[in-house]
Protein backbone atom coordinates (compact mmCIF):
# COMPACT_ATOMS: atom_id res chain seq x y z
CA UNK A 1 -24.12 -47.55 35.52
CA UNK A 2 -23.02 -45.24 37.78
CA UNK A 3 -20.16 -44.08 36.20
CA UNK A 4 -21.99 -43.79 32.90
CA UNK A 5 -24.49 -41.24 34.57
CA UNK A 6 -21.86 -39.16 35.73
CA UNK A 7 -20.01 -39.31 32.51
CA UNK A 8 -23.51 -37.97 30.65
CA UNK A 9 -23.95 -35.11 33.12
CA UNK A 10 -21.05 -33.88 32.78
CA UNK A 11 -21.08 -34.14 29.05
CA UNK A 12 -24.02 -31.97 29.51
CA UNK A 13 -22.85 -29.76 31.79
CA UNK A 14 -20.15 -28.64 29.01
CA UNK A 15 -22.43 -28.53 26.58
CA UNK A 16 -24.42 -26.01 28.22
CA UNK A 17 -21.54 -24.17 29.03
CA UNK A 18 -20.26 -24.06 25.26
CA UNK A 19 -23.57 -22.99 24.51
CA UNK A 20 -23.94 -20.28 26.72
CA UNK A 21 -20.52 -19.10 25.68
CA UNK A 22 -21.38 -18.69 22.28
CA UNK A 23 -24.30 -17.26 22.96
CA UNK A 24 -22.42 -14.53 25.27
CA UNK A 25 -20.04 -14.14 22.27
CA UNK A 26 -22.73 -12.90 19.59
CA UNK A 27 -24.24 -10.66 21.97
CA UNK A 28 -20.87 -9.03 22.33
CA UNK A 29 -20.17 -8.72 18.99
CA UNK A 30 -24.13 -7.09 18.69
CA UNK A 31 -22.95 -4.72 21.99
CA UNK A 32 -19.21 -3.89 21.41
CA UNK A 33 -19.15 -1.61 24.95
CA UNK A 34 -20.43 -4.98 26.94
CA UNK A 35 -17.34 -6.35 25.28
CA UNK A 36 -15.14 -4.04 26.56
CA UNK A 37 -16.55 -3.84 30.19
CA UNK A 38 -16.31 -7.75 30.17
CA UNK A 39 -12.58 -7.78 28.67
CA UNK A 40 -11.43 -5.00 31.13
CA UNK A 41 -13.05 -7.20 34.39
CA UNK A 42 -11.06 -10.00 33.06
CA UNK A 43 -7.51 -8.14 32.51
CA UNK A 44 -8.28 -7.01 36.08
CA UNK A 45 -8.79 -9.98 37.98
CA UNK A 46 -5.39 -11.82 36.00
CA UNK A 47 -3.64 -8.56 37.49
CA UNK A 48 -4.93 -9.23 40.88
CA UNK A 49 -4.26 -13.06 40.52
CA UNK A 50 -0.93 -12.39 38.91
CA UNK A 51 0.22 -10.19 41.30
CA UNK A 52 -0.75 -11.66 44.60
CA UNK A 53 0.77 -14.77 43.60
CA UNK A 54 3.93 -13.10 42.86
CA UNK A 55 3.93 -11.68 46.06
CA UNK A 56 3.27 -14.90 47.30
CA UNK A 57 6.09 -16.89 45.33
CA UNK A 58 8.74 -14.09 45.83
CA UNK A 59 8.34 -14.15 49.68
CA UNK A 60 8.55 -18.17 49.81
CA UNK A 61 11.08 -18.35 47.53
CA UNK A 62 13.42 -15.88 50.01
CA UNK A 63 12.23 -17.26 53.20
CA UNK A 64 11.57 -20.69 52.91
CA UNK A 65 15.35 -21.92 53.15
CA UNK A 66 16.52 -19.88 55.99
CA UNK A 67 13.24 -21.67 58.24
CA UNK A 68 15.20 -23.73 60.40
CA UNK A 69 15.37 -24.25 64.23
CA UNK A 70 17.29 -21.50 65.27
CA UNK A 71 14.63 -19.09 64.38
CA UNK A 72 12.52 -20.86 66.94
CA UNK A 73 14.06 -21.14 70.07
CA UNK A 74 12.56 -20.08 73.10
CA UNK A 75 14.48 -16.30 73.28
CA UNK A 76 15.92 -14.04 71.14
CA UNK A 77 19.45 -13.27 70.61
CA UNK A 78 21.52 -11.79 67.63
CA UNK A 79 23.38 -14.80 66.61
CA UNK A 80 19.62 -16.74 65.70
CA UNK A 81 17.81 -14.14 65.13
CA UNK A 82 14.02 -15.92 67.02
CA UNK A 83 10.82 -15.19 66.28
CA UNK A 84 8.72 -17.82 68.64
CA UNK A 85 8.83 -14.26 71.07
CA UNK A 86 7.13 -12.05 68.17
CA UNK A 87 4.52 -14.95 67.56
CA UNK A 88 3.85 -15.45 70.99
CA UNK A 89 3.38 -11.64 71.71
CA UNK A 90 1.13 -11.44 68.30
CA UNK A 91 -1.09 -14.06 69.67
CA UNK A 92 -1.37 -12.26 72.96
CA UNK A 93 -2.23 -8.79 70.83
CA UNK A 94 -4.30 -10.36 68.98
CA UNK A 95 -6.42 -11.83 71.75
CA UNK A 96 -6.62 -8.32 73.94
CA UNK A 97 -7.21 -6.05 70.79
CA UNK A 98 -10.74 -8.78 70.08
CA UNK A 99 -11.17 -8.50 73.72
CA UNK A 100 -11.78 -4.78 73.78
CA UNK A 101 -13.00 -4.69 70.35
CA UNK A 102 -14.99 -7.20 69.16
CA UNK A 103 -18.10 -6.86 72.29
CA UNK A 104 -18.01 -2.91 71.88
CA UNK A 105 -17.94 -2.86 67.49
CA UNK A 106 -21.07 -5.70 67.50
CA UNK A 107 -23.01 -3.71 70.74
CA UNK A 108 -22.87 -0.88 68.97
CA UNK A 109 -24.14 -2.40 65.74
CA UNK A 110 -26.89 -3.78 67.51
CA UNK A 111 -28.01 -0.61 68.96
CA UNK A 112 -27.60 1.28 65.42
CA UNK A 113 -29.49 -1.25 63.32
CA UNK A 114 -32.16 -2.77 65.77
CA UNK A 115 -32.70 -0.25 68.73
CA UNK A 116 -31.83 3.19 67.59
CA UNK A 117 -35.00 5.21 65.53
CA UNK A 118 -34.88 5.73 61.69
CA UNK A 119 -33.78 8.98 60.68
CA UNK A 120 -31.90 9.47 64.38
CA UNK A 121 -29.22 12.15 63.54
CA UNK A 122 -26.79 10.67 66.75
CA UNK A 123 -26.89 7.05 63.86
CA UNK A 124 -25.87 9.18 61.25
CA UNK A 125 -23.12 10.84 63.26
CA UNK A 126 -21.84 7.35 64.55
CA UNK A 127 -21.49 6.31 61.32
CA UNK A 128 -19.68 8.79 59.57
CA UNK A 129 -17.40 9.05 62.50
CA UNK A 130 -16.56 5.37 62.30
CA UNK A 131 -16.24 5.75 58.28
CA UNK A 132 -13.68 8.86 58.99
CA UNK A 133 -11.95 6.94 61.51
CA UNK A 134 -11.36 3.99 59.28
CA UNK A 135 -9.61 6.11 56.87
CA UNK A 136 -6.73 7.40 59.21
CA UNK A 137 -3.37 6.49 59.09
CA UNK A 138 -1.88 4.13 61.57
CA UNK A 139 0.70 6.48 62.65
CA UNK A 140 -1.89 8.61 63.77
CA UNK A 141 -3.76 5.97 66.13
CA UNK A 142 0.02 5.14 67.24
CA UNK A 143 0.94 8.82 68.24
CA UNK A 144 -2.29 8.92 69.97
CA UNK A 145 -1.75 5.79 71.95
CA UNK A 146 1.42 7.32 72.91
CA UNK A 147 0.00 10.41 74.26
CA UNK A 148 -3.13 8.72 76.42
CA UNK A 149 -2.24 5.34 77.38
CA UNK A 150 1.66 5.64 77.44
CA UNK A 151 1.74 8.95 79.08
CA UNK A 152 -1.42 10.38 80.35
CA UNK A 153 -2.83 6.76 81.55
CA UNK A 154 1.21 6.01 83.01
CA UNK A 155 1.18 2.58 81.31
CA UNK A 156 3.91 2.88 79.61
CA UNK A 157 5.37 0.98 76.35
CA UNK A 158 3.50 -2.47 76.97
CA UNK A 159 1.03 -5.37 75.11
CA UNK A 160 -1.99 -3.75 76.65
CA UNK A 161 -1.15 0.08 75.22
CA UNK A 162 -0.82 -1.61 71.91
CA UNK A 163 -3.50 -3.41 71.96
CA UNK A 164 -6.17 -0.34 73.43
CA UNK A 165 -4.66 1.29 70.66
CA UNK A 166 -5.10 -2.14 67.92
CA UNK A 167 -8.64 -1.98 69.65
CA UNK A 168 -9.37 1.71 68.72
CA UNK A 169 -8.22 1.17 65.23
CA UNK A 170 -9.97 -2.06 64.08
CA UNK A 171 -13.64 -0.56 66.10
CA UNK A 172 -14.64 0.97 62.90
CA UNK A 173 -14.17 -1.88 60.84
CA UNK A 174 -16.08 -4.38 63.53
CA UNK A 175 -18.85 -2.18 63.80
CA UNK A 176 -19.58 -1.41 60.27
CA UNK A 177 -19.00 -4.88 59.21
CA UNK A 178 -21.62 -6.30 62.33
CA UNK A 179 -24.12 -3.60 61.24
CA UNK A 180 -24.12 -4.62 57.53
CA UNK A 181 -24.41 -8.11 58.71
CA UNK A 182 -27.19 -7.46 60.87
CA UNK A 183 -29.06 -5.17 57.79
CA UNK A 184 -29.00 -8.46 55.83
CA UNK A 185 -30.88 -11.17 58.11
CA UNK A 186 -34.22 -10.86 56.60
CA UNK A 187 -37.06 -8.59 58.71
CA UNK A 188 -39.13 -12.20 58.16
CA UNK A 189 -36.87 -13.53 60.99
CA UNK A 190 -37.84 -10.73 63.02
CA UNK A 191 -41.26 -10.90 62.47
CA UNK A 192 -41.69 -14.71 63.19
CA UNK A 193 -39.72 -14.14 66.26
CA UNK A 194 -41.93 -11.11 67.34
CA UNK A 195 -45.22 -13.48 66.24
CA UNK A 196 -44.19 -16.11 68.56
CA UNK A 197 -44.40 -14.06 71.41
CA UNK A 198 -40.58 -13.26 72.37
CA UNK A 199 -38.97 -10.05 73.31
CA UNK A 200 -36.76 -8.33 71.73
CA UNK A 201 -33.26 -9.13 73.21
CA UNK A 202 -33.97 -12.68 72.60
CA UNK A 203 -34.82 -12.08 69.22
CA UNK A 204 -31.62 -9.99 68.95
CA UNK A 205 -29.23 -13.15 70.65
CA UNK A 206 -31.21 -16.02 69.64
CA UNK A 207 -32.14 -14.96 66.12
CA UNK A 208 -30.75 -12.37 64.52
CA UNK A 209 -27.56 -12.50 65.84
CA UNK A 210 -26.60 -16.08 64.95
CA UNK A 211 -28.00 -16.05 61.45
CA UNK A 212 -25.36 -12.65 60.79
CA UNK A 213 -22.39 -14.78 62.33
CA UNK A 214 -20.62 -15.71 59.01
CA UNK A 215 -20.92 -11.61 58.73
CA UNK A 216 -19.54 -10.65 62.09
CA UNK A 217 -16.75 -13.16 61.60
CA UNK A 218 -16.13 -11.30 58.12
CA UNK A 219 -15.06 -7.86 60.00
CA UNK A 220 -13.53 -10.34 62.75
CA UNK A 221 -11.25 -11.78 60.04
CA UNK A 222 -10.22 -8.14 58.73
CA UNK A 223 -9.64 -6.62 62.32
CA UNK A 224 -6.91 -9.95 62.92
CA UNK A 225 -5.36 -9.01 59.48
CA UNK A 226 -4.52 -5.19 60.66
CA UNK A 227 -3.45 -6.37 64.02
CA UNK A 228 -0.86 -8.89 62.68
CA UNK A 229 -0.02 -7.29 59.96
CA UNK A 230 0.68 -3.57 62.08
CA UNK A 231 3.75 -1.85 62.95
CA UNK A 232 3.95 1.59 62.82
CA UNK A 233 1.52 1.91 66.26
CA UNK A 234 2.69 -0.54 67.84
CA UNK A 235 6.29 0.80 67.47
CA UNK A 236 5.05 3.66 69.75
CA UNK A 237 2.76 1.46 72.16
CA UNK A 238 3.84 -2.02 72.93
CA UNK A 239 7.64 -1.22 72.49
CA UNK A 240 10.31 -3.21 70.50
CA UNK A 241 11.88 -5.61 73.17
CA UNK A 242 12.37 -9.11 71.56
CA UNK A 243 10.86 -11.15 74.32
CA UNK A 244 7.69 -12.45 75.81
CA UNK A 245 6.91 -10.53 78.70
CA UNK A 246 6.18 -11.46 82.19
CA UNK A 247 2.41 -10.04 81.76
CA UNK A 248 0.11 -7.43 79.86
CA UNK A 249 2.31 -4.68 80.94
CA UNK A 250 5.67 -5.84 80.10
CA UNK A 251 6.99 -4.57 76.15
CA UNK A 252 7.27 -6.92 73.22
CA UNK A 253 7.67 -6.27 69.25
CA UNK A 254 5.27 -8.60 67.33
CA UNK A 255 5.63 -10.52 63.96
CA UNK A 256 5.74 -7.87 62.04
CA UNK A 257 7.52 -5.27 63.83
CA UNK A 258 9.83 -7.82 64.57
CA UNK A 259 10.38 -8.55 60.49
CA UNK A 260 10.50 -4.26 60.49
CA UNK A 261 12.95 -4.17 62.81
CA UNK A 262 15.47 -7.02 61.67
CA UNK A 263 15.18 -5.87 57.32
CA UNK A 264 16.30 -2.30 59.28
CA UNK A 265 19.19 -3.23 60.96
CA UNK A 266 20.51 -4.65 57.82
CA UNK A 267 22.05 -8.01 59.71
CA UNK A 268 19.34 -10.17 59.49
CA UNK A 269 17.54 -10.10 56.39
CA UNK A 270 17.12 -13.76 55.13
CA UNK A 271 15.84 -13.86 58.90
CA UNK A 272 13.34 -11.38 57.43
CA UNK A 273 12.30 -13.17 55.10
CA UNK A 274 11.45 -16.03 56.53
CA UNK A 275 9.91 -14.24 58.87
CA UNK A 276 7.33 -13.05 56.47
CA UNK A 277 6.85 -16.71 55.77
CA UNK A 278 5.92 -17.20 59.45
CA UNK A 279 4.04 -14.33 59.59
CA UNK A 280 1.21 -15.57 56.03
CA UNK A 281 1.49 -18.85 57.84
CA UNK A 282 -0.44 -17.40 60.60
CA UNK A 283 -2.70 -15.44 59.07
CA UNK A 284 -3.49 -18.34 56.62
CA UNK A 285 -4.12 -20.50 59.35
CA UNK A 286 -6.25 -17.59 61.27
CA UNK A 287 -8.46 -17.07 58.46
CA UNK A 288 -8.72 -21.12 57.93
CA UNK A 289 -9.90 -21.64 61.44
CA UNK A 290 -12.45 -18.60 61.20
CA UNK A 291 -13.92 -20.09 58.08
CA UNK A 292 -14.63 -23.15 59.82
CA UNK A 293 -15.81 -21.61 62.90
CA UNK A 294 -18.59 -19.76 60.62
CA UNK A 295 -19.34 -22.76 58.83
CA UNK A 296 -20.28 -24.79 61.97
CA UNK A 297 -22.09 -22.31 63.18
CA UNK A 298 -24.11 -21.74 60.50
CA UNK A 299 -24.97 -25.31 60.03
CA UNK A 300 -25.46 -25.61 64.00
């Protein structure tokens, strides 16, 4: 009997469907421009799909067979070509750019959207110098880390120049994201907070803050994509040495500056390849566990 229910809802379900599609038609045909608009939204997304799956197919399809266990030994040399260094050293980026980052971007989100005054012209200069600073190039934020943490601060090529300068570069991003986030937990939730008698940094942290979570993690999951996926700053910050250094000041290339560096030399690049296999592996898996991270906390 069951089975027979399902079978009947999803008959309806497909009728409905037909019916609204037919119904969609006409009024195309009665409004020729919605036609267009709705033909040229379709053409686009098949681009996007197309394309991205391309780029997804053409960079298995090269790597894939040269994965093997050479490429993950323990240290680099040219005969195998390693890249358990670069993923170690991207993990350890990774963690000190969201270190530096990630408290400072949400902070200063908080303060924008729930302390600072309406109309405050030090908000509106924040925000469009975090809007201008998300539009410069990486070289840029590389040649700066250069100048003040390489030279000025004497720290010299090492994990945590790049990743002051990662943290610079993916601020913006965090704090924009965390303040949009914020702007969309109802003022209700504020209000019943407020009504119940508590303050207003427990309404921020016990409130407001968890409900904007899947939000925050958003901007989270964008800042990890431009830290693994950067070169160019590094290249001038953390250095190009293909091993895992003794500690935060030591040099080290990362994933992809060590896939940059091995498609330049020219000798390695079915190494490259499937080191861009390695490399969306991680970022699959990244964005995977951040998904599910949001997801328990929003049912918690």
């Amino acid at each position: 009997m069951e089975a027979v229910k399902e079978m009947e809802s999803v008959e309806k379900i497909q009728a409905i469907n037909k019916t609204s599609w037919i119904q969609r038609m006409k009024s195309y045909k009665r409004t020729p421009l919605s036609f267009v608009l709705w033909l040229l939204v379709n053409v686009a997304m098949i681009a996007t799909v197309a394309v991205l799956a391309y780029l997804i197919v053409y960079i298995l399809v090269n790597g894939v067979p040269y994965l093997n266990s050479q490429l993950f030994e323990l240290k680099y040399t040219s005969e195998n070509a390693s890249v358990f260094p670069a993923i170690i050293n991207t993990l350890i980026m990774t963690v000190l750019s969201l270190l530096f980052a990630v408290p400072l971007g949400i902070f200063a989100a908080i303060y924008l959207v729930e302390y600072a005054k309406r109309g405050n012209k030090l908000v509106e200069v924040v925000r469009l110098t975090a809007e201008t600073l998300s539009g410069i190039p990486s070289i840029v934020y590389g040649l700066f880390g250069m100048l003040f943490f390489v030279k000025a601060l004497g720290w010299g090529l090492c994990l945590l120049s790049g990743a002051a300068t990662m943290a610079i570069m993916i601020l913006p991003l965090i704090m924009r994201t965390t303040e949009e986030a914020l702007k969309s937990v109802p003022d209700s939730f504020r209000e019943g907070s407020f009504g119940l008698g508590a303050g207003k940094l427990r309404t921020v942290f016990r409130i407001i803050l968890p409900s904007a979570v899947p939000g925050i993690l958003s901007g989270v999951i964008l800042g990890i994509g431009r830290i693994v996926g950067e070169t160019a700053a590094l290249m001038y910050t953390a250095g190009t040495i293909a091993e895992i250094p003794a500690n935060v000041m030591g040099s080290g290339r990362t994933l992809a500056l060590h896939m940059y560096v091995l498609s330049c030399e020219g000798l390695h690049i079915n190494q490259a390849y499937a080191t861009a296999v390695v490399l969306l592996l991680i970022v699959l898996v990244i964005n995977a566990v951040s998904s599910f991270i949001a997801k328990r906390i929003t049912k918690g």
